[in-house]
N, C-alpha and C. Protein backbone atom coordinates (compact mmCIF):
# COMPACT_ATOMS: atom_id res chain seq x y z
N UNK A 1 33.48 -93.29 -14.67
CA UNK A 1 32.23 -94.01 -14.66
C UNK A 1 31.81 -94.29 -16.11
N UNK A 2 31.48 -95.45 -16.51
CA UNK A 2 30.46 -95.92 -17.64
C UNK A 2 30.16 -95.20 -18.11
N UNK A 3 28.99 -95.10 -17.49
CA UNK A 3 27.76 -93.91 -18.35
C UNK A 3 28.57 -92.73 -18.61
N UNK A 4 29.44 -92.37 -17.47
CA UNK A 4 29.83 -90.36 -18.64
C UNK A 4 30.39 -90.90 -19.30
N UNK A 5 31.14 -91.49 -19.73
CA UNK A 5 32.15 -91.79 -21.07
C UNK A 5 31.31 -92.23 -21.84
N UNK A 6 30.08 -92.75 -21.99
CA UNK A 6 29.35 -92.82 -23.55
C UNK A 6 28.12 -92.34 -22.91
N UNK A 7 27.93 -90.80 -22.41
CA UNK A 7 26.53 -90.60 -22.36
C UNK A 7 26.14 -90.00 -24.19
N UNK A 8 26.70 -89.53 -24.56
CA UNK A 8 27.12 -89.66 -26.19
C UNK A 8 25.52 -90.55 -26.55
N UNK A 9 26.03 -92.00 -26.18
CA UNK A 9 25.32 -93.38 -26.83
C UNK A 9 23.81 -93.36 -25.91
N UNK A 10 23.58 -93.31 -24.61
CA UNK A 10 22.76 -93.67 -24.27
C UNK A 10 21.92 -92.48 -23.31
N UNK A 11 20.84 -92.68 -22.75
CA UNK A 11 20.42 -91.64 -21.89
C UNK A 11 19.95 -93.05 -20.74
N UNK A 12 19.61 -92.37 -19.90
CA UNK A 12 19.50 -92.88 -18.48
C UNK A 12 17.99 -92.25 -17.84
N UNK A 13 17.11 -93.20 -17.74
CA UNK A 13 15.74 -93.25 -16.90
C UNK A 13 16.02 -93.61 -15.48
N UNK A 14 15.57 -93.05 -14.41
CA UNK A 14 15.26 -92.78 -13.28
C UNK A 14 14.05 -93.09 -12.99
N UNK A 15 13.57 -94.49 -12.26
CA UNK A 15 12.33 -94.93 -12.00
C UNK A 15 12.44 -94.76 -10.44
N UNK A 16 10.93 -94.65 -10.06
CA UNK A 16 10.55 -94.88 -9.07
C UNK A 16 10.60 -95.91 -8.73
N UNK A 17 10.42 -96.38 -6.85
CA UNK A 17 11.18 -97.83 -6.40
C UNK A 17 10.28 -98.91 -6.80
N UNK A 18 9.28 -98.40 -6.99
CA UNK A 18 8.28 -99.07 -7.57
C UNK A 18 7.53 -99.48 -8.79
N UNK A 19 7.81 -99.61 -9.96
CA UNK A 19 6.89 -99.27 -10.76
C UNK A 19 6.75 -100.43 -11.79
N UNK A 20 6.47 -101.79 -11.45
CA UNK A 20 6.62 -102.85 -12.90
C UNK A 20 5.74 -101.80 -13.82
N UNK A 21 5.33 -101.39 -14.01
CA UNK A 21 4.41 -100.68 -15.41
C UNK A 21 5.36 -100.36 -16.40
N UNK A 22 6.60 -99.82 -15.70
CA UNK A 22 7.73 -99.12 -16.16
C UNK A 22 8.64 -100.14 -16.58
N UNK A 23 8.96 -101.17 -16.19
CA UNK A 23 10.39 -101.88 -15.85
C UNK A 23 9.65 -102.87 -16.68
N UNK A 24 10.67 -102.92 -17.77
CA UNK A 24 10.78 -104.17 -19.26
C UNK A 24 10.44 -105.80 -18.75
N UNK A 25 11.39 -105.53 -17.60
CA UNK A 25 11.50 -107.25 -16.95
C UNK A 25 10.36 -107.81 -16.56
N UNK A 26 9.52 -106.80 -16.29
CA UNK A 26 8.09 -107.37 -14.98
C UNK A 26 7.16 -107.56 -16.80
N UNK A 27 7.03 -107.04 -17.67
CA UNK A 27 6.32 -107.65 -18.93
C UNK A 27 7.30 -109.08 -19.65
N UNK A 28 8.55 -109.31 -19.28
CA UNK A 28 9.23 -110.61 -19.63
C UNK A 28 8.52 -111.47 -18.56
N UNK A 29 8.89 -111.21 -17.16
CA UNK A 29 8.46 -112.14 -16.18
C UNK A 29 6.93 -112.82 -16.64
N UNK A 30 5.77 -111.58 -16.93
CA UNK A 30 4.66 -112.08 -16.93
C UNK A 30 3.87 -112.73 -18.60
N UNK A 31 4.96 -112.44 -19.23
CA UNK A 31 4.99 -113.29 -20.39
C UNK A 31 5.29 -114.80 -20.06
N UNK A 32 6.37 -115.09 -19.10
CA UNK A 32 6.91 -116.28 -19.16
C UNK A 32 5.89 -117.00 -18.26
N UNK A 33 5.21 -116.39 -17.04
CA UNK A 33 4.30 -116.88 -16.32
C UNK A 33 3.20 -117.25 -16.70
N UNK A 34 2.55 -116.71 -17.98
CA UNK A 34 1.65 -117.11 -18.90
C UNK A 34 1.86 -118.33 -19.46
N UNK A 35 3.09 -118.18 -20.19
CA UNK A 35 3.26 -119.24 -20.81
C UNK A 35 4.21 -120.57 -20.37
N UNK A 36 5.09 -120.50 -19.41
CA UNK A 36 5.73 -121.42 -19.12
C UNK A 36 4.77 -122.96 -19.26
N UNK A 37 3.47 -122.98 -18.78
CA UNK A 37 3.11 -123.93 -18.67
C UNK A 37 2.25 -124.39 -19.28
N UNK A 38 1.94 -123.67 -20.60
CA UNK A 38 0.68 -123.33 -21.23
C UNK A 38 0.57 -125.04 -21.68
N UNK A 39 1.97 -125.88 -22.41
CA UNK A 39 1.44 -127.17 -22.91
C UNK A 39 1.53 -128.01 -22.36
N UNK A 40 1.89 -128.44 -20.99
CA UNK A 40 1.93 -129.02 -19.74
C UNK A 40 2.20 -128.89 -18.29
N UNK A 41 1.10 -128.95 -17.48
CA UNK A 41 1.04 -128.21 -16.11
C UNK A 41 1.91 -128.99 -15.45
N UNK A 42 3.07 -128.92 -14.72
CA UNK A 42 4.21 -129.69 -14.05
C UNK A 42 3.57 -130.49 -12.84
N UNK A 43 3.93 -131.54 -12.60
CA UNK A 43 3.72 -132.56 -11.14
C UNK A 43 4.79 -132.38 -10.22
N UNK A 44 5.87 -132.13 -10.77
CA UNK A 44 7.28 -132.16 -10.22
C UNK A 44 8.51 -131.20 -10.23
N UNK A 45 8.82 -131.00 -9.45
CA UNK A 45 10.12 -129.82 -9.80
C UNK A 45 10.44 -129.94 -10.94
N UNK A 46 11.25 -130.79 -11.54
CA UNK A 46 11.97 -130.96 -12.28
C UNK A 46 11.23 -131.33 -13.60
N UNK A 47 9.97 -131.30 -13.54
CA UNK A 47 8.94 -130.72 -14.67
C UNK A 47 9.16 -129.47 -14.66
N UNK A 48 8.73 -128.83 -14.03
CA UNK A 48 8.67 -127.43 -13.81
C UNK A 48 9.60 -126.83 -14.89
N UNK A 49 10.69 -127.24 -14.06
CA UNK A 49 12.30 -126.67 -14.47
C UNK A 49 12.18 -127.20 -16.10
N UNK A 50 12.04 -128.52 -16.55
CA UNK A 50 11.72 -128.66 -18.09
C UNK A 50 11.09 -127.51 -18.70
N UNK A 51 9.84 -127.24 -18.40
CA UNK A 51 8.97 -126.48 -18.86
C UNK A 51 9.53 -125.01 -19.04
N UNK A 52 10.29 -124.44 -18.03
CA UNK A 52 11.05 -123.52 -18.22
C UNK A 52 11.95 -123.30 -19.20
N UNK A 53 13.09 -124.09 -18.79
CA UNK A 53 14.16 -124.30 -20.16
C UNK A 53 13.18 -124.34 -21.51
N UNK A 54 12.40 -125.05 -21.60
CA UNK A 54 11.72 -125.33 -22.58
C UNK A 54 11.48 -124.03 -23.26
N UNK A 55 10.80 -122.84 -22.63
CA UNK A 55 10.21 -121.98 -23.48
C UNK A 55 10.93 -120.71 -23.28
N UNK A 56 12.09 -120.74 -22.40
CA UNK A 56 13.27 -120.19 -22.36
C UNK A 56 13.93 -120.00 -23.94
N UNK A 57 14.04 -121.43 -24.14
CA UNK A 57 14.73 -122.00 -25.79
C UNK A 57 13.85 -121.32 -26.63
N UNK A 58 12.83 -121.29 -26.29
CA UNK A 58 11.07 -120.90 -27.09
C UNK A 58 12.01 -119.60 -27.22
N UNK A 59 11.81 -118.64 -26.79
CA UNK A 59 12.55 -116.80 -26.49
C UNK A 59 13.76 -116.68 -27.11
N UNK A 60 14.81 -117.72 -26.84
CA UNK A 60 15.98 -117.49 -27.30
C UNK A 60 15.77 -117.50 -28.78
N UNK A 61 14.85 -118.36 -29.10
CA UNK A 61 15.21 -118.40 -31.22
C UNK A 61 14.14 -117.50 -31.56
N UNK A 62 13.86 -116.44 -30.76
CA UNK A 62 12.53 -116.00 -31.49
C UNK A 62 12.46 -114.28 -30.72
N UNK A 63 13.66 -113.69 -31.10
CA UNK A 63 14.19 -112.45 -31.21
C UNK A 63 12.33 -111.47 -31.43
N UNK A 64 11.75 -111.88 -31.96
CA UNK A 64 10.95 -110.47 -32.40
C UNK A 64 10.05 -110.87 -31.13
N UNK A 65 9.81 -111.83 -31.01
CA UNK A 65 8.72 -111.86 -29.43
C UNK A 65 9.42 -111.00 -28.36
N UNK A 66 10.28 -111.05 -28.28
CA UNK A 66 11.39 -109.88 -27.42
C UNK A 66 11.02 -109.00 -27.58
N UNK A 67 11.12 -108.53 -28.75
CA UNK A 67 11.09 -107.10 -29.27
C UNK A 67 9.17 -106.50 -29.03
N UNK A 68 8.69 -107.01 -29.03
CA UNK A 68 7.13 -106.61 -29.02
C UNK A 68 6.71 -106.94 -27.10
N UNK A 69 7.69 -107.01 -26.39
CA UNK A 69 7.62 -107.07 -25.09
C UNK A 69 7.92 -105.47 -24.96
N UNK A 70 8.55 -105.00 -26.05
CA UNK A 70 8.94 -103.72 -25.33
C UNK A 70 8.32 -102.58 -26.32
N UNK A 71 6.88 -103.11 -26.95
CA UNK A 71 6.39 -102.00 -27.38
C UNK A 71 5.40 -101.40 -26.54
N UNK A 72 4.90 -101.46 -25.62
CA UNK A 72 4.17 -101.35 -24.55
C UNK A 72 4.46 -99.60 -24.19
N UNK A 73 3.64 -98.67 -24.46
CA UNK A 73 3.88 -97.33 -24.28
C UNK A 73 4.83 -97.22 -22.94
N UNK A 74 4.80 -97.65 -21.89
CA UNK A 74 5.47 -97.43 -20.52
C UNK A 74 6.68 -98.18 -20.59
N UNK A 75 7.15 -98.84 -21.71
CA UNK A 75 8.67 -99.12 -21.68
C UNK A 75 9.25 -99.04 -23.06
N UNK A 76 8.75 -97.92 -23.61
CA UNK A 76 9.01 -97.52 -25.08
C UNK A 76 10.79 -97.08 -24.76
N UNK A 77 10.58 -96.53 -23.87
CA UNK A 77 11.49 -96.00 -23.29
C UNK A 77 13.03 -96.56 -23.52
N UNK A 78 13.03 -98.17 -23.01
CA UNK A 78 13.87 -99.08 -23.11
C UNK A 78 14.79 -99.80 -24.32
N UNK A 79 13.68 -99.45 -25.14
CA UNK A 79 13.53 -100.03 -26.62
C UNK A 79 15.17 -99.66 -27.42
């Protein structure tokens, strides 16, 4: 298995089935839900989907906004 061969490198959190408070992704998700549409509200799918890619690209060149998603005491953890 993975993990025993480099538990060495990493440690392993055990969440409950529940918990966005905990889980990195549910502060990405609600970052992107904020902002996906912040400079134009979509009419059309395929607005939508622009708007996405759009600030998708926004995230991809902009590494430290990442990084301050995961200063959040409940996913320090992740970091």
């Amino acid at each position: 298995m993975w993990t025993r061969k480099h538990k060495k490198k990493i440690s392993l959190f055990f969440l409950p089935p529940y918990t966005p408070q905990h889980n990195p992704d549910e502060y990405l998700n609600n970052d992107l839900k904020r902002n996906v549409n912040r400079k134009h509200i979509p009419l059309t799918k395929s607005e939508l989907q622009g708007n996405l890619k759009s600030y998708l690209r926004t995230l991809q060149n902009n590494p430290e906004h990442i990084k301050r998603l995961f200063q959040a005491k409940e996913v320090k953890y992740a970091a």
